[in-house]
N, C-alpha and C. Protein backbone atom coordinates (compact mmCIF):
# COMPACT_ATOMS: atom_id res chain seq x y z
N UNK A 1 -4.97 24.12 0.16
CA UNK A 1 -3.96 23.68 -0.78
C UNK A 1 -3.77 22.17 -0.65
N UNK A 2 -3.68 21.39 -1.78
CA UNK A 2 -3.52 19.69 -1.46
C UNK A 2 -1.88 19.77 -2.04
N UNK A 3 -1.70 19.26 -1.15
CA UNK A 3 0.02 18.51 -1.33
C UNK A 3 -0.28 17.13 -1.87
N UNK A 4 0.83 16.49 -2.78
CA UNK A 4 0.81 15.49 -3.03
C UNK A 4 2.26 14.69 -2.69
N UNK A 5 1.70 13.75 -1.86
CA UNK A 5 3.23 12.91 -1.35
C UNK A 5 3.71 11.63 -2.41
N UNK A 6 3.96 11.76 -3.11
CA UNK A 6 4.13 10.17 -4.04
C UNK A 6 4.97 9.15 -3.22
N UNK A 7 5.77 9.17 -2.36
CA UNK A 7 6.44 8.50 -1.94
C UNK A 7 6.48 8.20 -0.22
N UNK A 8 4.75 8.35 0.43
CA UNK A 8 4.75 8.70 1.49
C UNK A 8 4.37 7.09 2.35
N UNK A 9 5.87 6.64 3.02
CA UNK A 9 5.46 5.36 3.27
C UNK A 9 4.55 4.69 4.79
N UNK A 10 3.36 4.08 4.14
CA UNK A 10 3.11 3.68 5.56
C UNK A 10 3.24 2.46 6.43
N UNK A 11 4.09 2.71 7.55
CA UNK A 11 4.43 1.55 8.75
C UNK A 11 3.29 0.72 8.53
N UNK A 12 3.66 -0.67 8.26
CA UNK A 12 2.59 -1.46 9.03
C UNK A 12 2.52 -1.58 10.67
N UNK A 13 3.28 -1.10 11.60
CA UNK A 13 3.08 -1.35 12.82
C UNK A 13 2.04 0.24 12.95
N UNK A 14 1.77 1.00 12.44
CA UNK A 14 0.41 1.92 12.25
C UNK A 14 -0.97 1.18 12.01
N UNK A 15 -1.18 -0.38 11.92
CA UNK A 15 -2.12 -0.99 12.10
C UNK A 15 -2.52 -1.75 12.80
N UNK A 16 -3.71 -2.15 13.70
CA UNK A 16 -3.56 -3.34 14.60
C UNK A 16 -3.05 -4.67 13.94
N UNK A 17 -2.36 -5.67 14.38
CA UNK A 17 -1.81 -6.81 14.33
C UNK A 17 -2.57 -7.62 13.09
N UNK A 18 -3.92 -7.75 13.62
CA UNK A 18 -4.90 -8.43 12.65
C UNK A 18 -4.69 -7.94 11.29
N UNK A 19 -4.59 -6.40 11.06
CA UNK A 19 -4.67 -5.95 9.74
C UNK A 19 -3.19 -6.05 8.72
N UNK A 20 -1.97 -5.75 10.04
CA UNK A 20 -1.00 -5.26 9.21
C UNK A 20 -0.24 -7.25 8.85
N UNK A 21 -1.05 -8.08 9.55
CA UNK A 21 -0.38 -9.42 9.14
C UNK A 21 -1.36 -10.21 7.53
N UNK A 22 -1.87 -9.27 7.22
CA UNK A 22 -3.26 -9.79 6.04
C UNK A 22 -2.40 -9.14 4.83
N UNK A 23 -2.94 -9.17 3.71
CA UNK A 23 -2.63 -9.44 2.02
C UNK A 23 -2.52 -7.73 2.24
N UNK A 24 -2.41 -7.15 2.88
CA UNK A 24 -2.28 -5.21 2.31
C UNK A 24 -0.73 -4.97 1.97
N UNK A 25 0.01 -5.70 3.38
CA UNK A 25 1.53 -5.52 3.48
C UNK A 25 2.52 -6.62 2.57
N UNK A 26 1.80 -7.79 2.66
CA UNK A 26 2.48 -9.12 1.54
C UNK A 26 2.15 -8.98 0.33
N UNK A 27 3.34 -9.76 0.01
CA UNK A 27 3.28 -9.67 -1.59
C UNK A 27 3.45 -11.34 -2.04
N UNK A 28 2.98 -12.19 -3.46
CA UNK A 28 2.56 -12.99 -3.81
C UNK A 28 2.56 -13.05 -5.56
N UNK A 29 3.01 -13.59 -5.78
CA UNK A 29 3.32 -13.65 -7.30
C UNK A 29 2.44 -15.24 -7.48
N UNK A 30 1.70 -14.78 -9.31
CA UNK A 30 1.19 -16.01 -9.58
C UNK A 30 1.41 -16.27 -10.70
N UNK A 31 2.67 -15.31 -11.53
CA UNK A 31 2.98 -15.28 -12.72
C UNK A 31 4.02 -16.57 -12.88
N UNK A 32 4.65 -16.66 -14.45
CA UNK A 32 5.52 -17.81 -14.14
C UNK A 32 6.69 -16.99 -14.34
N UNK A 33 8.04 -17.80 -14.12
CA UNK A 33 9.40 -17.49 -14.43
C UNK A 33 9.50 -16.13 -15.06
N UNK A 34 9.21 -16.50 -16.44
CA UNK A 34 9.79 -16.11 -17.45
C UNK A 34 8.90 -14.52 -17.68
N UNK A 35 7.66 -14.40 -16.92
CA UNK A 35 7.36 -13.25 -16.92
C UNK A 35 7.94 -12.53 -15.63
N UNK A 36 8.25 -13.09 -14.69
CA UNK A 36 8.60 -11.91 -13.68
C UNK A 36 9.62 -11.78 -14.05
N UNK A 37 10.64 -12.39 -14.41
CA UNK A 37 12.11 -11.68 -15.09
C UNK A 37 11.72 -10.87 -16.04
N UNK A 38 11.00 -10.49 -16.77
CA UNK A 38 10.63 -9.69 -17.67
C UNK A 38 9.96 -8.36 -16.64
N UNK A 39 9.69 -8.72 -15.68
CA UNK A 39 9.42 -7.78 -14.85
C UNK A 39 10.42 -7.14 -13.72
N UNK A 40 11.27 -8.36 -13.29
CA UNK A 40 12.30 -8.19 -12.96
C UNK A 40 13.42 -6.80 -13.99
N UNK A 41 13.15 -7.04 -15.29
CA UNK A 41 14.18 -6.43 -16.19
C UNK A 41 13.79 -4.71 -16.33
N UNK A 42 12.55 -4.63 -15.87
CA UNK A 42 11.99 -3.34 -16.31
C UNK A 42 13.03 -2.24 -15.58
N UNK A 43 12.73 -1.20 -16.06
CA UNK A 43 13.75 0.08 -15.58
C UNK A 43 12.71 0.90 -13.93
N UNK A 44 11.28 0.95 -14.71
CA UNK A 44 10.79 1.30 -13.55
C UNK A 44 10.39 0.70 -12.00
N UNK A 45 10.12 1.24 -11.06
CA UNK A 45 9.67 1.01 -9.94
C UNK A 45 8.29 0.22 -10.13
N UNK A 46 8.28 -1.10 -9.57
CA UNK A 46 7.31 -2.00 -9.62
C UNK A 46 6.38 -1.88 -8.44
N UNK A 47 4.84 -1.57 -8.33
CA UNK A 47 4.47 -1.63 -7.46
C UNK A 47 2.87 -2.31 -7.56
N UNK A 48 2.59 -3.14 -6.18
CA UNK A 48 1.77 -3.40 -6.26
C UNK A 48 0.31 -2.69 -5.29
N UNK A 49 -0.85 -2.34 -6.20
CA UNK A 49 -1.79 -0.95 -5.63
C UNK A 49 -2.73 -1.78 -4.93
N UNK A 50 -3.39 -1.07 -3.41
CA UNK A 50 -4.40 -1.86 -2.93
C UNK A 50 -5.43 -1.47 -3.82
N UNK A 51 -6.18 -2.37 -2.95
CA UNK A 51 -7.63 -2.29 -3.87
C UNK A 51 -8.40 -0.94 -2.98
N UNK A 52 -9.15 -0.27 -4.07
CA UNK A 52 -10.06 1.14 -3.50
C UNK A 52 -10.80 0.59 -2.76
N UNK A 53 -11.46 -0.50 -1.89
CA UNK A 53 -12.14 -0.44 -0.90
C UNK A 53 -10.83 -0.47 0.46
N UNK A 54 -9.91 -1.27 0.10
CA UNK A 54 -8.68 -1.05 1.39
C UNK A 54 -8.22 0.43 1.52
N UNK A 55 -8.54 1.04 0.22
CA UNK A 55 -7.88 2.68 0.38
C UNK A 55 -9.05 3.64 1.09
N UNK A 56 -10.05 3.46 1.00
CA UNK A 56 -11.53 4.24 1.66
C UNK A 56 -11.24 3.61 2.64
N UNK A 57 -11.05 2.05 3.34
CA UNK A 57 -11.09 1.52 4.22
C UNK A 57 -9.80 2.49 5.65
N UNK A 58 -8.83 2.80 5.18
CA UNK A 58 -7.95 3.18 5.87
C UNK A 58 -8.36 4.82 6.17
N UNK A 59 -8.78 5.55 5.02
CA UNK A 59 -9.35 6.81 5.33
C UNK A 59 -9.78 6.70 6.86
N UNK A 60 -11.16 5.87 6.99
CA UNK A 60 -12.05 5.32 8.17
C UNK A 60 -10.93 5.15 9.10
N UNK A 61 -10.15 4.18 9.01
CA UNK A 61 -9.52 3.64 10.46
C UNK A 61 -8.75 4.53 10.78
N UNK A 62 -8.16 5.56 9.64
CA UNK A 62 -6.99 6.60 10.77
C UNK A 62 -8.22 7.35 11.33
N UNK A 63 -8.96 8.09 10.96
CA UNK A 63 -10.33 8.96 11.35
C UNK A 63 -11.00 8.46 12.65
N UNK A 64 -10.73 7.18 12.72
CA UNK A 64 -11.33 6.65 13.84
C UNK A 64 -10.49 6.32 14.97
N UNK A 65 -8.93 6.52 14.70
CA UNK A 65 -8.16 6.34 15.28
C UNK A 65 -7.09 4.50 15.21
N UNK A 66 -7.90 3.87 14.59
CA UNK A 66 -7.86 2.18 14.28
C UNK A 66 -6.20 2.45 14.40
N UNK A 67 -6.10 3.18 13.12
CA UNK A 67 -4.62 3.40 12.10
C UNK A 67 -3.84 4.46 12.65
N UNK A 68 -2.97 4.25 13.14
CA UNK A 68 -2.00 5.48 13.65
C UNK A 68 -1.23 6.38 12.80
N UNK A 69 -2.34 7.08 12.28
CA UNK A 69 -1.39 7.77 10.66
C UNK A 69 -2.47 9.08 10.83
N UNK A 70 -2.02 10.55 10.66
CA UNK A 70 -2.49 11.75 10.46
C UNK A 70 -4.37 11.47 9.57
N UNK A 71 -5.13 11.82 10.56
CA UNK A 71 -6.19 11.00 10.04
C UNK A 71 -6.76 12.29 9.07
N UNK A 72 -6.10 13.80 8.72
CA UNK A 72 -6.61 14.57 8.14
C UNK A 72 -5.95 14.75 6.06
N UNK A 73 -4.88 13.54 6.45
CA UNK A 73 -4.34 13.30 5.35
C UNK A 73 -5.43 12.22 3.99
N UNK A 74 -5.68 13.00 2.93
CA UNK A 74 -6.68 12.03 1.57
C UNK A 74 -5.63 11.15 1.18
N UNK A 75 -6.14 9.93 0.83
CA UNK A 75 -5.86 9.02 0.44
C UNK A 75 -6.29 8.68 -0.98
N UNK A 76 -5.84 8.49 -1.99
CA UNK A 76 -6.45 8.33 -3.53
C UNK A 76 -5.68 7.13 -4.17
N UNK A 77 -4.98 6.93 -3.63
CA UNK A 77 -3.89 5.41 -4.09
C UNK A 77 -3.26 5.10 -3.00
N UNK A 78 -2.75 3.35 -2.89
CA UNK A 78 -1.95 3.27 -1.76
C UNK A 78 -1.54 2.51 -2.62
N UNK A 79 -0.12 1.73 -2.48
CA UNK A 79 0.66 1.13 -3.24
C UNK A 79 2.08 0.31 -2.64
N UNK A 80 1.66 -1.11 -2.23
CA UNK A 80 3.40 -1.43 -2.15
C UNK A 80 4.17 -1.67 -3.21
N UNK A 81 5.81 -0.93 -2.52
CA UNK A 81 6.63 -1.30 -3.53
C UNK A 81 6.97 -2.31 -3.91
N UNK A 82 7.34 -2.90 -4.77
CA UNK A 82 8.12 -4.29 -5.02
C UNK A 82 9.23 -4.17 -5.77
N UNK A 83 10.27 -4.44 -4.53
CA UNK A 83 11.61 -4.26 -4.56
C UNK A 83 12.41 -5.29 -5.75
């Protein structure tokens, strides 16, 4: 049976140092003003998705132990929020 968690958050301290201080956990805007208030205004939950090689990539590191996260759990999106 596959469960699906939509809201299943992962610790960056579940990564070594090197990984969880890199572009997976930060966030970076290159838009101007007047569009992130327009993004700012939206009703929904804003999030920003890794890229599918960081999402296969983490499969590997919990499996290998790298990542301290249930290494029998699929991964098909990862996504920070932006609050």
């Amino acid at each position: 049976m596959i469960r699906e968690y939509p809201a299943f958050p992962i610790p960056p301290i579940a990564f070594p140092e090197k990984i969880r201080d890199g572009f997976l956990f930060k966030l970076s805007f290159s838009q101007g003003v007047a569009e992130l208030e327009s993004l700012a205004a939206a009703k929904e939950t804003l999030r920003d998705p890794w890229p599918g090689d960081a999402v296969a990539a983490f499969s590997i590191l919990a499996e290998g132990g790298t990542a301290k996260i249930d290494p029998s759990m699929t991964w098909f999106e990862i996504w920070k929020p932006i609050p």
